[in-house]
PDB file of N, CA and C in Angstrom:
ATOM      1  N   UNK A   1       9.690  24.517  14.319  1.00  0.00           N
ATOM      2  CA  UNK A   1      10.119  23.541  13.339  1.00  0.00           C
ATOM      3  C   UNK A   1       8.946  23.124  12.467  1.00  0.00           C
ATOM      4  N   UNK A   2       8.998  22.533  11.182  1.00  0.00           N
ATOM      5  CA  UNK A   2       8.573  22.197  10.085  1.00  0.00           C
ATOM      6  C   UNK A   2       8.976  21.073   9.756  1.00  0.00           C
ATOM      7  N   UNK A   3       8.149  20.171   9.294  1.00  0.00           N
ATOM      8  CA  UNK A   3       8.468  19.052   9.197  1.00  0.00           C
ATOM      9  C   UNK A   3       7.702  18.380   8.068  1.00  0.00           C
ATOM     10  N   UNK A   4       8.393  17.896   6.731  1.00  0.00           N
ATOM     11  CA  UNK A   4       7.711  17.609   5.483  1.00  0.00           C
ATOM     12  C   UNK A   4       8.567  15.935   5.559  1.00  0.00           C
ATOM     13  N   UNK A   5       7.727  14.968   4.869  1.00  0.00           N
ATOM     14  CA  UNK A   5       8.054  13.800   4.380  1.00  0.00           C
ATOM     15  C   UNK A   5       9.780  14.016   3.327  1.00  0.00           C
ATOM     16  N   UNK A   6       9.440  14.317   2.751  1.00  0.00           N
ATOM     17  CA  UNK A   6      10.333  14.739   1.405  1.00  0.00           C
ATOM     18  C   UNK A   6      10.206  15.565   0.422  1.00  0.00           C
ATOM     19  N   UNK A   7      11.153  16.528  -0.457  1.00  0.00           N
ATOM     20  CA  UNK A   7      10.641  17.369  -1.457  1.00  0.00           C
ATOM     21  C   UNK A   7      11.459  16.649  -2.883  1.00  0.00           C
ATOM     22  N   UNK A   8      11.152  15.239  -2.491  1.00  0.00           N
ATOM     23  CA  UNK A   8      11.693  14.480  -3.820  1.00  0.00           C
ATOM     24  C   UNK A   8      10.240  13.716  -4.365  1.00  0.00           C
ATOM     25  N   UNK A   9      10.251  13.554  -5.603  1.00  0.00           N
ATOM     26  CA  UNK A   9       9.591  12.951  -5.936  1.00  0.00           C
ATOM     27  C   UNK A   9       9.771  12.314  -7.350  1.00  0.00           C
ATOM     28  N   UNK A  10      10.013  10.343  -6.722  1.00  0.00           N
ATOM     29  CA  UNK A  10      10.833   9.412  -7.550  1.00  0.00           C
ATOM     30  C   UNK A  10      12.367   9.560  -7.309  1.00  0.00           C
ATOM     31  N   UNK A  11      13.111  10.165  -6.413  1.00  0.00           N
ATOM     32  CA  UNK A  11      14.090  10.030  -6.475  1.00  0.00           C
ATOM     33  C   UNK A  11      14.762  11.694  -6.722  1.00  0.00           C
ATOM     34  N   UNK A  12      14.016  12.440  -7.293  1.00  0.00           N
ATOM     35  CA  UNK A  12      14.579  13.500  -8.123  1.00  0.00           C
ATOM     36  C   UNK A  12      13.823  14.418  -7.182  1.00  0.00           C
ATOM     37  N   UNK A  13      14.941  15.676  -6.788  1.00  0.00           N
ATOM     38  CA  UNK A  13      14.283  16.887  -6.527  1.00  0.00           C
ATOM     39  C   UNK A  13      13.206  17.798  -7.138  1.00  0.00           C
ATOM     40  N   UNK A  14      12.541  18.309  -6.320  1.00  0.00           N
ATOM     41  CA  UNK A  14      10.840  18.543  -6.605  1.00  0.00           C
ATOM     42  C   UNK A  14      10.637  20.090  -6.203  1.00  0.00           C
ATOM     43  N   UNK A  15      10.006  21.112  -6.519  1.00  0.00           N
ATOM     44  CA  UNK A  15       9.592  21.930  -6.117  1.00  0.00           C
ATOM     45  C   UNK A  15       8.357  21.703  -4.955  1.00  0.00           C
ATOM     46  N   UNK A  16       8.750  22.625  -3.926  1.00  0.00           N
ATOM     47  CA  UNK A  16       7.618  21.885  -2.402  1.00  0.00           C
ATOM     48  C   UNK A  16       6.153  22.381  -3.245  1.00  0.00           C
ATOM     49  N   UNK A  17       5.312  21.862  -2.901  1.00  0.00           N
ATOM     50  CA  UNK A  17       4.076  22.392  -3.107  1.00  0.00           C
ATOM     51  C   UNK A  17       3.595  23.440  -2.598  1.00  0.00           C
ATOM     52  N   UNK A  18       2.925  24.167  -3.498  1.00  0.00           N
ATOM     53  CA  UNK A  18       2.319  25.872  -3.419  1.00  0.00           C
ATOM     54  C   UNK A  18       2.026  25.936  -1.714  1.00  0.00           C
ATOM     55  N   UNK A  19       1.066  25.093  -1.101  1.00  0.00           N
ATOM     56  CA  UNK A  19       0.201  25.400   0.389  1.00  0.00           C
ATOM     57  C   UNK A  19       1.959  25.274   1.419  1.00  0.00           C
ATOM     58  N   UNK A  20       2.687  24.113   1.097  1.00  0.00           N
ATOM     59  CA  UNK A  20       4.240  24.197   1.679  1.00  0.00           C
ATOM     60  C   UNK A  20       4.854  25.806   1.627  1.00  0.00           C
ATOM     61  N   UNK A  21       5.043  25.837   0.537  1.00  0.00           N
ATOM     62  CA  UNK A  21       5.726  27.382   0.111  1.00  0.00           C
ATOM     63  C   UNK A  21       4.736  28.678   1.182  1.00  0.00           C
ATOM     64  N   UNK A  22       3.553  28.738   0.822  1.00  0.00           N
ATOM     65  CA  UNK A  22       3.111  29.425   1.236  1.00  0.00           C
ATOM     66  C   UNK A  22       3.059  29.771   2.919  1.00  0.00           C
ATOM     67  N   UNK A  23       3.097  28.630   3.349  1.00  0.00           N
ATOM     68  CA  UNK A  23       3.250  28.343   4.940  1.00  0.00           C
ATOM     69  C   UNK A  23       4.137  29.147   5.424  1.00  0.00           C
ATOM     70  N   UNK A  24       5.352  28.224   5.182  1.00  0.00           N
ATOM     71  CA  UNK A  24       6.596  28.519   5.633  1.00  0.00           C
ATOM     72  C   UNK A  24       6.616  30.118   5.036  1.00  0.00           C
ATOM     73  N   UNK A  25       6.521  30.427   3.860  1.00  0.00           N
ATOM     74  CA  UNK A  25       6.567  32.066   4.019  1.00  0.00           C
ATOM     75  C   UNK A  25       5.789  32.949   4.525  1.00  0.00           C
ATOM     76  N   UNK A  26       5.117  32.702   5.260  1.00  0.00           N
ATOM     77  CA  UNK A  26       4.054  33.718   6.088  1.00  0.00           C
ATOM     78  C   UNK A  26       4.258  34.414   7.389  1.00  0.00           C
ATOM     79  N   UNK A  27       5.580  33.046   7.724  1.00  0.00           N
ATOM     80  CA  UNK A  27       6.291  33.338   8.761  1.00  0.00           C
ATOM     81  C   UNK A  27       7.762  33.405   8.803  1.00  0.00           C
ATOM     82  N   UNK A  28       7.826  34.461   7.024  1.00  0.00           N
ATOM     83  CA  UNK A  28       9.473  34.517   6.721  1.00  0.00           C
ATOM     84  C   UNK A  28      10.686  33.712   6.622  1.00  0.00           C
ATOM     85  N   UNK A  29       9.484  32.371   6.482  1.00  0.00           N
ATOM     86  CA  UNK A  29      11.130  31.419   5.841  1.00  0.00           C
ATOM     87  C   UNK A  29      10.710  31.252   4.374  1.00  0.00           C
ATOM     88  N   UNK A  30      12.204  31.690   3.748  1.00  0.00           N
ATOM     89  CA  UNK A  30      12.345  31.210   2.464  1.00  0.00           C
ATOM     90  C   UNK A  30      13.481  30.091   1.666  1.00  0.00           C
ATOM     91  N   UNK A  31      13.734  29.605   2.598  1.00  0.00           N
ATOM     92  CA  UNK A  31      14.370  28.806   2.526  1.00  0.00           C
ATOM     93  C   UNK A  31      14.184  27.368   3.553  1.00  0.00           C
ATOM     94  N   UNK A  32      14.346  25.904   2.798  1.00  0.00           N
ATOM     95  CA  UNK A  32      14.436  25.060   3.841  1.00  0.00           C
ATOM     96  C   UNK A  32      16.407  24.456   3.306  1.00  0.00           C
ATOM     97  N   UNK A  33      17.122  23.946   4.224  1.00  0.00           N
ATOM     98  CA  UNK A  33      18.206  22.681   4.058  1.00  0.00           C
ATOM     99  C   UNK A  33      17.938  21.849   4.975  1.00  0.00           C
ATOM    100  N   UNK A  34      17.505  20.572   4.226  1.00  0.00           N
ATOM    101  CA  UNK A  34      17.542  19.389   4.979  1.00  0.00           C
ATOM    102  C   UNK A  34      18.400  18.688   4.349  1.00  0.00           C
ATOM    103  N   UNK A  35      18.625  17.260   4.982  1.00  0.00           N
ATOM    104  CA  UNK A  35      19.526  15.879   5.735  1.00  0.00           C
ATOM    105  C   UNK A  35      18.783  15.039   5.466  1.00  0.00           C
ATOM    106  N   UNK A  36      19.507  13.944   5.551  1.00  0.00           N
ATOM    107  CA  UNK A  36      18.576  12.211   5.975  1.00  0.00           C
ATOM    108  C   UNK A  36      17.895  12.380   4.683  1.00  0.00           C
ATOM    109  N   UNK A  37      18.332  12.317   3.647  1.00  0.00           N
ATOM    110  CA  UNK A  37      17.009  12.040   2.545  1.00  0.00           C
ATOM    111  C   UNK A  37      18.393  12.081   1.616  1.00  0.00           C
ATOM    112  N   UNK A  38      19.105  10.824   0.706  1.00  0.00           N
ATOM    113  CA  UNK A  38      20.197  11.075  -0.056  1.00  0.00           C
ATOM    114  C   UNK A  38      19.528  11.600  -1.414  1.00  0.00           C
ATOM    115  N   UNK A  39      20.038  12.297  -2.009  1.00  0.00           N
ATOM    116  CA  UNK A  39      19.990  13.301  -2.842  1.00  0.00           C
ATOM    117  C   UNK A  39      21.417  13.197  -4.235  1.00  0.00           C
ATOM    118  N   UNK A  40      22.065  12.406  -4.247  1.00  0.00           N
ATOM    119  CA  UNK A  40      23.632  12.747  -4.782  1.00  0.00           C
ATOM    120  C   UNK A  40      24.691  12.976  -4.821  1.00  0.00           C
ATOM    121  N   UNK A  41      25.790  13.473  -5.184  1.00  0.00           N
ATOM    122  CA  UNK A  41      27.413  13.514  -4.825  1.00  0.00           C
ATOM    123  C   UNK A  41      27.459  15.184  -4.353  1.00  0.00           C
ATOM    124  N   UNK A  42      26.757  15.969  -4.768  1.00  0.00           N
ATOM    125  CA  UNK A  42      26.512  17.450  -4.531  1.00  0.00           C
ATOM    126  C   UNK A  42      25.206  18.056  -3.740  1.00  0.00           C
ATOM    127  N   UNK A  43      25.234  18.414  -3.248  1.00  0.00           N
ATOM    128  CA  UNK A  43      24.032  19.625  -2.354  1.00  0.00           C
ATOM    129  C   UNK A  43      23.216  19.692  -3.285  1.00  0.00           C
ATOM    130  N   UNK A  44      21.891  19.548  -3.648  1.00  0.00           N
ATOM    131  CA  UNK A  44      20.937  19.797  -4.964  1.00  0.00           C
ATOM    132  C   UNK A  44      20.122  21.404  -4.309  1.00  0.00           C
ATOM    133  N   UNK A  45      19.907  22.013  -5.127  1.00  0.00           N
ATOM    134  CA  UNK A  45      19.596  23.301  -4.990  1.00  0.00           C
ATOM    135  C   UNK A  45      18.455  23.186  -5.950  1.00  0.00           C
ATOM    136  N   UNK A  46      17.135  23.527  -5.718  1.00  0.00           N
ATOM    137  CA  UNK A  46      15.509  23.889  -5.997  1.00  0.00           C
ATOM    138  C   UNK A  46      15.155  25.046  -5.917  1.00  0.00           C
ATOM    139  N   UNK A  47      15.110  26.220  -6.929  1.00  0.00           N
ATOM    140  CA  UNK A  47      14.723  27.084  -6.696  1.00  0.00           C
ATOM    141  C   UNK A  47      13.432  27.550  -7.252  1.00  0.00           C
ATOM    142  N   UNK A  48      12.590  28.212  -6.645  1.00  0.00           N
ATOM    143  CA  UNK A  48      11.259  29.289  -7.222  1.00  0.00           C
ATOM    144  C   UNK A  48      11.325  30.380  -6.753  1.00  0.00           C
ATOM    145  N   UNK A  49       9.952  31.119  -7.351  1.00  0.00           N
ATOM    146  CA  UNK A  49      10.305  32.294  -6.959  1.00  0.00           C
ATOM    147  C   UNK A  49      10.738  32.638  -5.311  1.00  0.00           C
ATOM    148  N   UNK A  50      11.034  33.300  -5.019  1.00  0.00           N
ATOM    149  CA  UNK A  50      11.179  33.705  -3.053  1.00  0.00           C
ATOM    150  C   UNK A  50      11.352  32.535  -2.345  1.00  0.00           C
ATOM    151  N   UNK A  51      11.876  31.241  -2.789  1.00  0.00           N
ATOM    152  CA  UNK A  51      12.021  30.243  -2.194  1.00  0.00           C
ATOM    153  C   UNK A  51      12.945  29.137  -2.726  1.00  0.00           C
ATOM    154  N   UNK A  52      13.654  28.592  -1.794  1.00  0.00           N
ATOM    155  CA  UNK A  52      15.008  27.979  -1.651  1.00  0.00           C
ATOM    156  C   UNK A  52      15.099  26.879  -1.328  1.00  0.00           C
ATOM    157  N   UNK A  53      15.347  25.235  -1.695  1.00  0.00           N
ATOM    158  CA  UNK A  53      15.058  24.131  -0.997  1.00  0.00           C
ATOM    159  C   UNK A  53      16.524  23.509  -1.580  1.00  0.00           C
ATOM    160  N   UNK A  54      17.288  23.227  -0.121  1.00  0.00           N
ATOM    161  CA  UNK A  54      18.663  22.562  -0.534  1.00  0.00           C
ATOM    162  C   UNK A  54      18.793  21.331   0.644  1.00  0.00           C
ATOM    163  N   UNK A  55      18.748  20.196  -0.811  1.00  0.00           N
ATOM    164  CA  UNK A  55      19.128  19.101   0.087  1.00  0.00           C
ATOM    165  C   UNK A  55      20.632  19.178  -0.042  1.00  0.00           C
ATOM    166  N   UNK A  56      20.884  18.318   1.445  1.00  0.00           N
ATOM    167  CA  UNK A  56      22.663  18.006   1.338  1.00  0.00           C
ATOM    168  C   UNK A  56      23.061  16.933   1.580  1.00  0.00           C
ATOM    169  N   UNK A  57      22.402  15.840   1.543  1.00  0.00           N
ATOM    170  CA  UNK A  57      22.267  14.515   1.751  1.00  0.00           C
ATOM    171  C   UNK A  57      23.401  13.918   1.171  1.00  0.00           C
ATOM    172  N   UNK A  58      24.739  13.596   1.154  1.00  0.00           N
ATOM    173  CA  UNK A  58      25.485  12.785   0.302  1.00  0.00           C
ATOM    174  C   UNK A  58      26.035  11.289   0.070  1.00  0.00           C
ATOM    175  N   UNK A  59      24.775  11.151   1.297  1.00  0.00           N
ATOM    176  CA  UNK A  59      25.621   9.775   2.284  1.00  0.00           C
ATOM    177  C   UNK A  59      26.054   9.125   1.019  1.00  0.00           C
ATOM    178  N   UNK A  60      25.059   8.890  -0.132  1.00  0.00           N
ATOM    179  CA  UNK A  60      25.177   7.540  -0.464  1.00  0.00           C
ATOM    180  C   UNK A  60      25.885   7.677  -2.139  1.00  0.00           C
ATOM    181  N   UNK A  61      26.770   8.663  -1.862  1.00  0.00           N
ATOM    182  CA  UNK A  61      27.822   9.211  -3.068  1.00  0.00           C
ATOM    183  C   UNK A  61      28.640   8.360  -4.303  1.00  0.00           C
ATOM    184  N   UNK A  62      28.875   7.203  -3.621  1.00  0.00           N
ATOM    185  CA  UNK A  62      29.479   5.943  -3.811  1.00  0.00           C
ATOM    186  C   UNK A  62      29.128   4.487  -3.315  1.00  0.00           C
ATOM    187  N   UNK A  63      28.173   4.230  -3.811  1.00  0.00           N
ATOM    188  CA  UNK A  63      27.660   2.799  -3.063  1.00  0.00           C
ATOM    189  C   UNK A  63      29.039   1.891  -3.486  1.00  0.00           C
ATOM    190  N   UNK A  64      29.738   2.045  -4.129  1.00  0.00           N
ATOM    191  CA  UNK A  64      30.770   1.111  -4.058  1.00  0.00           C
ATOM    192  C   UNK A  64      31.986   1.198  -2.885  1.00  0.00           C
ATOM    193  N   UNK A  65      31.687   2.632  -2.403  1.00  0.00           N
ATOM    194  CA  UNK A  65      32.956   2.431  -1.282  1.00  0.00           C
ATOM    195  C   UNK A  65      32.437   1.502  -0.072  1.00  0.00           C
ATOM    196  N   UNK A  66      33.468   1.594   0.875  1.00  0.00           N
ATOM    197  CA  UNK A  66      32.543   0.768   2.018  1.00  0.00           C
ATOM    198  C   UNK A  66      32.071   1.811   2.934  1.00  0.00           C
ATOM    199  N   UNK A  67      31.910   3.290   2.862  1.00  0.00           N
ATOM    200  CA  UNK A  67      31.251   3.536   3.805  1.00  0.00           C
ATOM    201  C   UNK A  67      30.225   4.600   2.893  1.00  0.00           C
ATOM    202  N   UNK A  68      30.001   4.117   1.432  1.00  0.00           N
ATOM    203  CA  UNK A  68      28.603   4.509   0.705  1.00  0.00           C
ATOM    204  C   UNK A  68      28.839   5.779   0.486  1.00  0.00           C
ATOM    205  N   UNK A  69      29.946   6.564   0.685  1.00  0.00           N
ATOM    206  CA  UNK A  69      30.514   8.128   0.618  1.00  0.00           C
ATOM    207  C   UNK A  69      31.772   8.187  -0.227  1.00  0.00           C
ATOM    208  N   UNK A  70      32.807   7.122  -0.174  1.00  0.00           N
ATOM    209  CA  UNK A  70      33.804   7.558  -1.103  1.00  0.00           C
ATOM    210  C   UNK A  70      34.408   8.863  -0.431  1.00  0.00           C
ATOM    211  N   UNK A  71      35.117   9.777  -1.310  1.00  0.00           N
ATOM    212  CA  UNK A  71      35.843  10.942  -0.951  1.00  0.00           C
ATOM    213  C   UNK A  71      34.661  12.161  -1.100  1.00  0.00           C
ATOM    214  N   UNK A  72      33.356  11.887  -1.073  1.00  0.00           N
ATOM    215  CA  UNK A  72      32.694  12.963  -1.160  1.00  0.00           C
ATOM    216  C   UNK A  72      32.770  13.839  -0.166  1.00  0.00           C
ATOM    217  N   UNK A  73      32.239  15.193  -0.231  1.00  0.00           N
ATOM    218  CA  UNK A  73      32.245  15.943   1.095  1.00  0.00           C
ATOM    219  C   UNK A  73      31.691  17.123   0.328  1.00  0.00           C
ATOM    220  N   UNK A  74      30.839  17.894   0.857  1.00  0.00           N
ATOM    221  CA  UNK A  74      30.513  19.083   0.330  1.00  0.00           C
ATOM    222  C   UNK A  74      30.490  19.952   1.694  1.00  0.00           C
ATOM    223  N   UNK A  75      30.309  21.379   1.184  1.00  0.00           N
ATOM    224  CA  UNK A  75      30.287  22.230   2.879  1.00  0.00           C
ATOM    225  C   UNK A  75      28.797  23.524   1.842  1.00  0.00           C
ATOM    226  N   UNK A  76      28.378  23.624   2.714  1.00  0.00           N
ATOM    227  CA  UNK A  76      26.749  24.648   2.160  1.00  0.00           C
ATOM    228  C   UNK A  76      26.772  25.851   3.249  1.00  0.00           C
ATOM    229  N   UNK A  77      27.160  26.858   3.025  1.00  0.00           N
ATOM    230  CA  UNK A  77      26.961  28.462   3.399  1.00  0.00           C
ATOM    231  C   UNK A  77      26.087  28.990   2.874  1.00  0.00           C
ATOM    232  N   UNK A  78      24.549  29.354   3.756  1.00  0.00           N
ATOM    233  CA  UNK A  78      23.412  29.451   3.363  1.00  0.00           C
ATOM    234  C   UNK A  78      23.878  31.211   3.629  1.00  0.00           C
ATOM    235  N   UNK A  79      23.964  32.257   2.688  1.00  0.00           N
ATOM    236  CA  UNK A  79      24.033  33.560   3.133  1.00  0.00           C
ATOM    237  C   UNK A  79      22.855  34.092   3.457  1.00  0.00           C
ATOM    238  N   UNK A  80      22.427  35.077   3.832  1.00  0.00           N
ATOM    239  CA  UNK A  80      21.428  36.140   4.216  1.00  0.00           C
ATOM    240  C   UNK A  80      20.452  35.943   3.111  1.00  0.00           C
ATOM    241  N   UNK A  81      20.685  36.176   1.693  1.00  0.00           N
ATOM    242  CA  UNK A  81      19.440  36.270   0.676  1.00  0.00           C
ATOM    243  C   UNK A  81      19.180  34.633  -0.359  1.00  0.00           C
ATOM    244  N   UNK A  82      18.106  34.661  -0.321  1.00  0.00           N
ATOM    245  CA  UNK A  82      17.450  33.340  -1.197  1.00  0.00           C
ATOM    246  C   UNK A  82      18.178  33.635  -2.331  1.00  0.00           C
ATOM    247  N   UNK A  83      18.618  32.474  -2.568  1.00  0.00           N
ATOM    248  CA  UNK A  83      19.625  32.160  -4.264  1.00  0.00           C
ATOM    249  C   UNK A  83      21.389  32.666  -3.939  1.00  0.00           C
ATOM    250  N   UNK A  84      21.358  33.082  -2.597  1.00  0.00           N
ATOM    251  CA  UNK A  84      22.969  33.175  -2.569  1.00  0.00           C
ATOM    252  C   UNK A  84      23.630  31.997  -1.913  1.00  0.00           C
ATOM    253  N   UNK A  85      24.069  30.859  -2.638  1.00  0.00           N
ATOM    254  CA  UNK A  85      24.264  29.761  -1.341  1.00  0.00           C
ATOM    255  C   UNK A  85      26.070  29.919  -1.875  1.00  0.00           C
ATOM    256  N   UNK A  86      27.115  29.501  -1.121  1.00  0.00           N
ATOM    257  CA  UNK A  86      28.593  29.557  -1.161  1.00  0.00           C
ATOM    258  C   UNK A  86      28.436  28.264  -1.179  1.00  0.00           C
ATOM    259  N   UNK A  87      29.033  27.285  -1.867  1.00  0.00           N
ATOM    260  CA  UNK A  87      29.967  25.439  -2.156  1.00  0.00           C
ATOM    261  C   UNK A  87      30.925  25.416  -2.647  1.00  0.00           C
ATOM    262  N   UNK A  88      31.295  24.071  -1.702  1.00  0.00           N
ATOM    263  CA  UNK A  88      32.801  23.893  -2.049  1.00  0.00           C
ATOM    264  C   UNK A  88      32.681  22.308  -2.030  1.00  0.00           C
ATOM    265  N   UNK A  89      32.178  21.682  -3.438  1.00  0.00           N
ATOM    266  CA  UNK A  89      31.958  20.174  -3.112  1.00  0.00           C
ATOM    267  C   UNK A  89      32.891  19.199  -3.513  1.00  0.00           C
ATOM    268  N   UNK A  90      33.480  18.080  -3.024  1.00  0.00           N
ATOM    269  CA  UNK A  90      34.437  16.792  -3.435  1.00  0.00           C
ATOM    270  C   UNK A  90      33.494  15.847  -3.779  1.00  0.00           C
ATOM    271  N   UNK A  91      33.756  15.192  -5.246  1.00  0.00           N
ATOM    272  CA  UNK A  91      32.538  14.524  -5.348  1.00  0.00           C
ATOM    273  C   UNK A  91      33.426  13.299  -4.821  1.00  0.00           C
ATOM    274  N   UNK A  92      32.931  11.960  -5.303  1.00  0.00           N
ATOM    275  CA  UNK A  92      33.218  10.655  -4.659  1.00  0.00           C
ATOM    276  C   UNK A  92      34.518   9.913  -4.900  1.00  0.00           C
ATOM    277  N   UNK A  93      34.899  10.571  -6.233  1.00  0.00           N
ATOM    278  CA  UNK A  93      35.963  10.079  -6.707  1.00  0.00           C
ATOM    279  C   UNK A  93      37.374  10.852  -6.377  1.00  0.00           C
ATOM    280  N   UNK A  94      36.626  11.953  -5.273  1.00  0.00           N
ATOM    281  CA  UNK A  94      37.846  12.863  -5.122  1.00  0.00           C
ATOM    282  C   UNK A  94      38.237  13.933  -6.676  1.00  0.00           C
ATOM    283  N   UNK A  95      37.746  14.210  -7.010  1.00  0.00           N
ATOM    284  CA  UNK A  95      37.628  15.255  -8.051  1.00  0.00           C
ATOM    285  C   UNK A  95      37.038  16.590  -6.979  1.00  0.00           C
ATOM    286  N   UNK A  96      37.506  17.954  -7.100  1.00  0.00           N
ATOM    287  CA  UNK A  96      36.991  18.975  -6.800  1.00  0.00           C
ATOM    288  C   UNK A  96      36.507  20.091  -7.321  1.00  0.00           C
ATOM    289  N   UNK A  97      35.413  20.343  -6.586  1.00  0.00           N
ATOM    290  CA  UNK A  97      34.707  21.455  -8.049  1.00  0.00           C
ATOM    291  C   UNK A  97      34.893  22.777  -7.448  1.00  0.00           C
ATOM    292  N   UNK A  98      34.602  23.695  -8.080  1.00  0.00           N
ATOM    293  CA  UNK A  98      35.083  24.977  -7.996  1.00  0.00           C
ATOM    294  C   UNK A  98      33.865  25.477  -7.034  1.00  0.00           C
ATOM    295  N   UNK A  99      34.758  26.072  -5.753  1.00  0.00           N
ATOM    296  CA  UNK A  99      33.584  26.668  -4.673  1.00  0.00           C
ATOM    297  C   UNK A  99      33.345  27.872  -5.421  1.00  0.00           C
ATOM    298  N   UNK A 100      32.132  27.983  -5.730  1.00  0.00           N
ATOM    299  CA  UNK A 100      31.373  29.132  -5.944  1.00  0.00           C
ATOM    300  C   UNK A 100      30.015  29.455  -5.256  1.00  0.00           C
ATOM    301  N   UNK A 101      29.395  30.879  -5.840  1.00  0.00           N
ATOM    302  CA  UNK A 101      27.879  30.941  -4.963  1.00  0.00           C
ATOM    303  C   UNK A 101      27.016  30.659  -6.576  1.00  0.00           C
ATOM    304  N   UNK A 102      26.014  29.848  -5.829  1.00  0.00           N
ATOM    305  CA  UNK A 102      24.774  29.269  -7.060  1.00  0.00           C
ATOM    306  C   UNK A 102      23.829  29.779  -6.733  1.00  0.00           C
TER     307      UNK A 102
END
């Protein structure tokens, strides 16, 4: 396991830093998905070259509902190659977006 503070910075998704990237690929990860860090109504996807950083954080989709989620829900199918991810996200208001791969 690997373990970084956050790859946000101010709020907004960040590209990890070069010595991060480099790490983790030395020992064939090119990709991280983390949790616990809210991010938005959708999975945010960060890409560089050979490397993949998807938060899925949605808790806090709707601060107006009472449980800070609303009708959000997303689902993240990380496939085999960097840049193929499958979603199928509900944002908060219950609107649905078209599952595709990004």
């Amino acid at each position: 396991s690997v373990m970084v503070s956050t790859f946000q910075i101010d709020g907004n998704l960040a590209v990890a830093p070069p010595e991060v990237k480099e790490y983790l690929q030395r020992d064939g990860i090119h990709r991280t998905v983390v949790g616990h860090k809210p991010c938005g109504e959708v999975p945010g996807i960060v890409r560089s070259p050979n490397f993949e950083q998807v938060c899925s954080d949605t808790s806090f989709s709707d601060t107006t509902a009472r449980d800070s989620r609303g009708l959000a829900v997303s689902e993240v199918h990380p496939l085999r190659r960097v840049s193929n991810l499958a979603q199928s996200p509900t944002i908060s208001h219950g609107d649905v977006g078209t599952a595709g791969r990004s």
